[in-house]
C-alpha atoms as a PDB file:
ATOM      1  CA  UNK A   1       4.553 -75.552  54.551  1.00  0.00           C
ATOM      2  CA  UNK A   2       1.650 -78.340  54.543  1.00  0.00           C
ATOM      3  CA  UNK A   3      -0.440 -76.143  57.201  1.00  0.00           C
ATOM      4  CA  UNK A   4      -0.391 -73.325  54.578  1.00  0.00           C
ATOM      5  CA  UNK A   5      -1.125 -75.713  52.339  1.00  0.00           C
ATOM      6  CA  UNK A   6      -3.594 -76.832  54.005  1.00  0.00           C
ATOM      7  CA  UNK A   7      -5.399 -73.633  54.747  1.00  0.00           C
ATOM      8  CA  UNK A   8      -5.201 -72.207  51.277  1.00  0.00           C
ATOM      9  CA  UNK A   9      -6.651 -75.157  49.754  1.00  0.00           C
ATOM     10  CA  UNK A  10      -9.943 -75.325  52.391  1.00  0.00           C
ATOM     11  CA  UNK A  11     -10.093 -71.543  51.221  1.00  0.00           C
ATOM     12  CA  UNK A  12     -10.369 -71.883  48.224  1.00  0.00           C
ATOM     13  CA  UNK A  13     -12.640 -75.185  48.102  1.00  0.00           C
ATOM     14  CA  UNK A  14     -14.937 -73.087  50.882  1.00  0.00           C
ATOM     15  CA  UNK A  15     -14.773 -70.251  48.391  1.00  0.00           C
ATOM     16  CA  UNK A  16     -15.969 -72.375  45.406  1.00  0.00           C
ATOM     17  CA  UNK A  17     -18.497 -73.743  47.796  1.00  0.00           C
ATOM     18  CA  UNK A  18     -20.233 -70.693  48.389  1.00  0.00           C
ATOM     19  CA  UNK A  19     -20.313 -69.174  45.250  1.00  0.00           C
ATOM     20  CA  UNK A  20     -21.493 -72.079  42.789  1.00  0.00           C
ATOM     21  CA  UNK A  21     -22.992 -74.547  45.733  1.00  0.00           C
ATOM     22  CA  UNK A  22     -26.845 -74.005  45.178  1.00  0.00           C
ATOM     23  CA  UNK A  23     -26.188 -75.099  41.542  1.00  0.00           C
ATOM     24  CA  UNK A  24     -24.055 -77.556  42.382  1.00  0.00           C
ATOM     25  CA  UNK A  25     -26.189 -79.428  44.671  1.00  0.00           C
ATOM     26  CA  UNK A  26     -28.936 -78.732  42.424  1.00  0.00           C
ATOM     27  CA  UNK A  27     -27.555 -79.839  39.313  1.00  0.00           C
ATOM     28  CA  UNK A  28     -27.036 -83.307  41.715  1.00  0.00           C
ATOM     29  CA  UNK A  29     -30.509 -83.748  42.450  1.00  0.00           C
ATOM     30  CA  UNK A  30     -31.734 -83.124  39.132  1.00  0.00           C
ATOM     31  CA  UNK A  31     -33.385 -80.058  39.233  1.00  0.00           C
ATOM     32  CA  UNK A  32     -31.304 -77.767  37.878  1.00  0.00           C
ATOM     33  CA  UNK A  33     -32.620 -74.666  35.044  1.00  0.00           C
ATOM     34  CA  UNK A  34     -33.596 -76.904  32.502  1.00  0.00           C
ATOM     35  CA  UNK A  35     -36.545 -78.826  34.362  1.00  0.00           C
ATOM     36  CA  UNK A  36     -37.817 -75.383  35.740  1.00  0.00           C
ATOM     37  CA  UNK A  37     -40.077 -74.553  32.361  1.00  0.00           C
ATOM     38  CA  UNK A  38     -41.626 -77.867  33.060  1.00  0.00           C
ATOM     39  CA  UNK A  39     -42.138 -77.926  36.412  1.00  0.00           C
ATOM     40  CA  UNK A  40     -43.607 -74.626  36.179  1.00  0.00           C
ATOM     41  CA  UNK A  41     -45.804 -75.542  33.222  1.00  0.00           C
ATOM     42  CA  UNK A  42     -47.582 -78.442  35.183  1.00  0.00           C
ATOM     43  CA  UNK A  43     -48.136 -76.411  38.160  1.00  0.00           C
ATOM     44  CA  UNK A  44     -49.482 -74.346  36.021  1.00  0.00           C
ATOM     45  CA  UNK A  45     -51.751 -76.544  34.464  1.00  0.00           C
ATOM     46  CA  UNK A  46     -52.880 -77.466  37.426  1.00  0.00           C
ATOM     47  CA  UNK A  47     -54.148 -74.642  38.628  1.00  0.00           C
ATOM     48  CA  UNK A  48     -56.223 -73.620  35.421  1.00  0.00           C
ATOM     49  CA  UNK A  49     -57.905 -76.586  35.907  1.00  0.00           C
ATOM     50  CA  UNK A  50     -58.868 -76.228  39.310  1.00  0.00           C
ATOM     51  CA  UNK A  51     -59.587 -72.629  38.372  1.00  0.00           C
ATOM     52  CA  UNK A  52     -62.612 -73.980  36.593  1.00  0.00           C
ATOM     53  CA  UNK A  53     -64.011 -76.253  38.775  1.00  0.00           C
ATOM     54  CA  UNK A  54     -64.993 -74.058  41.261  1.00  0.00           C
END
């Protein structure tokens, strides 16, 4: 009974794994959706200004 137990349980924890890791382990470093717009808005930045120095 605690093998099946067992087994079920790292199913179901691999399962969860796989489908909501990435944001997971995102949302742990810090970079998760809401920093994106940012991020993406300095790099952006960026490279308008170095558009124009050429």
């Amino acid at each position: 009974m605690l093998k099946i137990f067992g087994i079920s349980a790292s199913s179901y924890i691999m399962w969860k794994l796989i489908v909501s890791g990435a944001s997971w382990a995102m949302s742990l470093v810090g970079i998760d959706g809401k920093q994106g717009d940012v991020i993406a808005q300095g790099i952006e930045a960026n490279l308008a200004r170095r558009a124009f120095v050429a």
